[in-house]
Protein backbone atom coordinates (compact mmCIF):
# COMPACT_ATOMS: atom_id res chain seq x y z
CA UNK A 1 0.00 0.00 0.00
CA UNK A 2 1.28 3.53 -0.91
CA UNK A 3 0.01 4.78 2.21
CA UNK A 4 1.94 2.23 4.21
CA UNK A 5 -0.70 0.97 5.85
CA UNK A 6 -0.16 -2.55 5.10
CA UNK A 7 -0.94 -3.39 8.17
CA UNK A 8 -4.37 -1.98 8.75
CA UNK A 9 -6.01 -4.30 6.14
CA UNK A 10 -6.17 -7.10 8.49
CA UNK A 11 -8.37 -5.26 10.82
CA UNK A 12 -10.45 -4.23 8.27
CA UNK A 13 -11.43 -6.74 6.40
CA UNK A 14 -10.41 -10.27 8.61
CA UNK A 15 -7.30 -12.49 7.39
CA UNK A 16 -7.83 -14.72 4.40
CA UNK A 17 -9.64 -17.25 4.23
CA UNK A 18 -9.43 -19.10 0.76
CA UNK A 19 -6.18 -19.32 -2.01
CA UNK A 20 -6.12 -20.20 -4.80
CA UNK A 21 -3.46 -20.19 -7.52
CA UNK A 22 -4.12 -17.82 -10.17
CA UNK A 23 -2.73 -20.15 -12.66
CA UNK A 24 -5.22 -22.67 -11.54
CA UNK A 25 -7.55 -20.36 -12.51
CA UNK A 26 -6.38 -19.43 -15.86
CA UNK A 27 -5.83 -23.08 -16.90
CA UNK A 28 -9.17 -23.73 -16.07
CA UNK A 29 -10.82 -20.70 -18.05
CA UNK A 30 -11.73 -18.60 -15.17
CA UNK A 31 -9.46 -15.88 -16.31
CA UNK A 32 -7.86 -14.62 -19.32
CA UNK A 33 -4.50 -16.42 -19.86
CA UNK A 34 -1.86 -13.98 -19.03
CA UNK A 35 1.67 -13.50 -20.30
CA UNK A 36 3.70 -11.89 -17.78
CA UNK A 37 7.72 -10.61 -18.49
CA UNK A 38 9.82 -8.79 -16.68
CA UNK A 39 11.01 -5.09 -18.48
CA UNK A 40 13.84 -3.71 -16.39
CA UNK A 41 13.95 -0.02 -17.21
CA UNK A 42 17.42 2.04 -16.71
CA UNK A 43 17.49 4.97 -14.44
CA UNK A 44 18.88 8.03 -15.65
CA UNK A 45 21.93 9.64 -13.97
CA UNK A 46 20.68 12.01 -12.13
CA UNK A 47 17.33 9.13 -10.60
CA UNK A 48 20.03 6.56 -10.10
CA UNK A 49 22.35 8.74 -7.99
CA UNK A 50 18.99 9.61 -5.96
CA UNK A 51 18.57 5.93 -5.68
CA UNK A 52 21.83 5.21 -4.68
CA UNK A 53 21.49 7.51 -1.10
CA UNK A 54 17.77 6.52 -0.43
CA UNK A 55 17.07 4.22 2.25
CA UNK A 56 15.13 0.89 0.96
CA UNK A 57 11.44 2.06 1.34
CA UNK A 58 12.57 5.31 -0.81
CA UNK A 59 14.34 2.69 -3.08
CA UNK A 60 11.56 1.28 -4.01
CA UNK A 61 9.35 4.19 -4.82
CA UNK A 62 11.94 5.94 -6.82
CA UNK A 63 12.53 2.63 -8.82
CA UNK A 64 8.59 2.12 -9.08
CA UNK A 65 8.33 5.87 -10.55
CA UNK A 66 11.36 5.74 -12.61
CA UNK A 67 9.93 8.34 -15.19
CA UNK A 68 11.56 6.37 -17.69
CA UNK A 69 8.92 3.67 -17.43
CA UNK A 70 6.31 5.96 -19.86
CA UNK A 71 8.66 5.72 -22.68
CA UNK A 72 9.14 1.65 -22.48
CA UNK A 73 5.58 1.34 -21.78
CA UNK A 74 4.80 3.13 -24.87
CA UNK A 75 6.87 0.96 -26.86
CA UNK A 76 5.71 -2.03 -25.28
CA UNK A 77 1.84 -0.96 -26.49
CA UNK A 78 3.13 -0.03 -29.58
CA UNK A 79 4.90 -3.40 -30.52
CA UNK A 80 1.42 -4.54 -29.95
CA UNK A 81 -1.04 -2.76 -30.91
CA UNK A 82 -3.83 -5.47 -31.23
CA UNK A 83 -3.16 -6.79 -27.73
CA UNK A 84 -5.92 -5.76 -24.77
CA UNK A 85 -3.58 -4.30 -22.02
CA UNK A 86 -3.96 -3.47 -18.52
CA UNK A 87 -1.66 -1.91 -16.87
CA UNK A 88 -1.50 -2.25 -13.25
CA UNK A 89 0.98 -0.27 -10.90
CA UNK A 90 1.43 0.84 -7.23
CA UNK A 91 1.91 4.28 -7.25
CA UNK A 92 -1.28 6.84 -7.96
CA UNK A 93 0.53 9.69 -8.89
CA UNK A 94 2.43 7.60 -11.49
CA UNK A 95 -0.36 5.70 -12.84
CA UNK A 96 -2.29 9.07 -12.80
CA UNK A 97 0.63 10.46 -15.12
CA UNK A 98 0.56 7.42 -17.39
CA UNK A 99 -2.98 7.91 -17.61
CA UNK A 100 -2.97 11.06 -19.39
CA UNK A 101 0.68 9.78 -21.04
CA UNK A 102 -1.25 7.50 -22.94
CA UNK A 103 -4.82 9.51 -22.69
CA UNK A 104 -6.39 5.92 -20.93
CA UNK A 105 -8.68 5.61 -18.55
CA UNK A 106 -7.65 4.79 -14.51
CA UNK A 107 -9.13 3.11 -12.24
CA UNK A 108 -7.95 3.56 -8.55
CA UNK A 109 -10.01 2.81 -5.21
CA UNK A 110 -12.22 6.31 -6.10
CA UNK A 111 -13.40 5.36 -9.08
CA UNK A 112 -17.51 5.13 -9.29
CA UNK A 113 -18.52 1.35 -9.17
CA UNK A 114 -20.68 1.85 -12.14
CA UNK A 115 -17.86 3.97 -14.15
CA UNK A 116 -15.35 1.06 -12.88
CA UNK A 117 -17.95 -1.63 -14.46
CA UNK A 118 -18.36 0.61 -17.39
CA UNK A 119 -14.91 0.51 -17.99
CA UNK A 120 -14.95 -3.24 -17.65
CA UNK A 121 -16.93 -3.75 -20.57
CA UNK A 122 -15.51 -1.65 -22.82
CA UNK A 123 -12.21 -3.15 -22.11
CA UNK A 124 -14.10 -6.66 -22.38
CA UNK A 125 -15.82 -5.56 -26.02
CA UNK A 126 -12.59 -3.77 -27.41
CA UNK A 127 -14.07 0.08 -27.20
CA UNK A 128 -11.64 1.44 -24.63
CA UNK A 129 -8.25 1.99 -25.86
């Protein structure tokens, strides 16, 4: 959680009661079958240098925000242009920025149920870039 509240969810909403492999899932047609690869991004000088004296929780942030991450996603969508793609990240006011980057909708914990189920279906039918 971005808030660092990790810790509060428990207490919220009880501890877990049920897992299940997502895998499991996907080979049984439950969900979509997902590709998943790993895209390490470079840092420029000036990020990795900031990196470099951060403590770990910084660490991650800057690497999760590395502003070069717009670029590769950009050509990742464009060396597939025919592919549905979600894009899923941790940090709003990155995903926010990628949002209007690549003028596509976001979803975050505020968004409307029926706008988020709206959104749904287009992405299911092919109508929301």
């Amino acid at each position: 959680r971005e808030d660092g509240c990790e810790r509060d969810v428990f207490s919220l909403i009880g501890p877990k009661r049920f897992e299940l492999p997502w895998r499991q899932l996907e080979e049984q047609g439950w969900i979509a079958t997902v590709l998943c690869t790993e895209v390490r991004v470079a840092m420029s000088e000036p990020t990795m240098e900031r990196y470099r004296r951060a403590v770990l929780r910084e660490k991650a942030r800057i690497a999760g925000e590395n502003e070069d991450k717009i670029s590769m996603t950009r050509q990742i969508l464009a060396a597939h242009p025919d592919v549905p793609t979600l894009v899923i990240g941790q940090f709003l006011d990155q995903l926010e920025e990628l949002s209007q980057a690549l003028h596509a909708p976001l979803l975050t914990g505020k968004t409307p149920q029926d706008e988020r189920q709206r959104l749904y279906e287009q992405f299911k039918d092919g109508s929301v870039p």
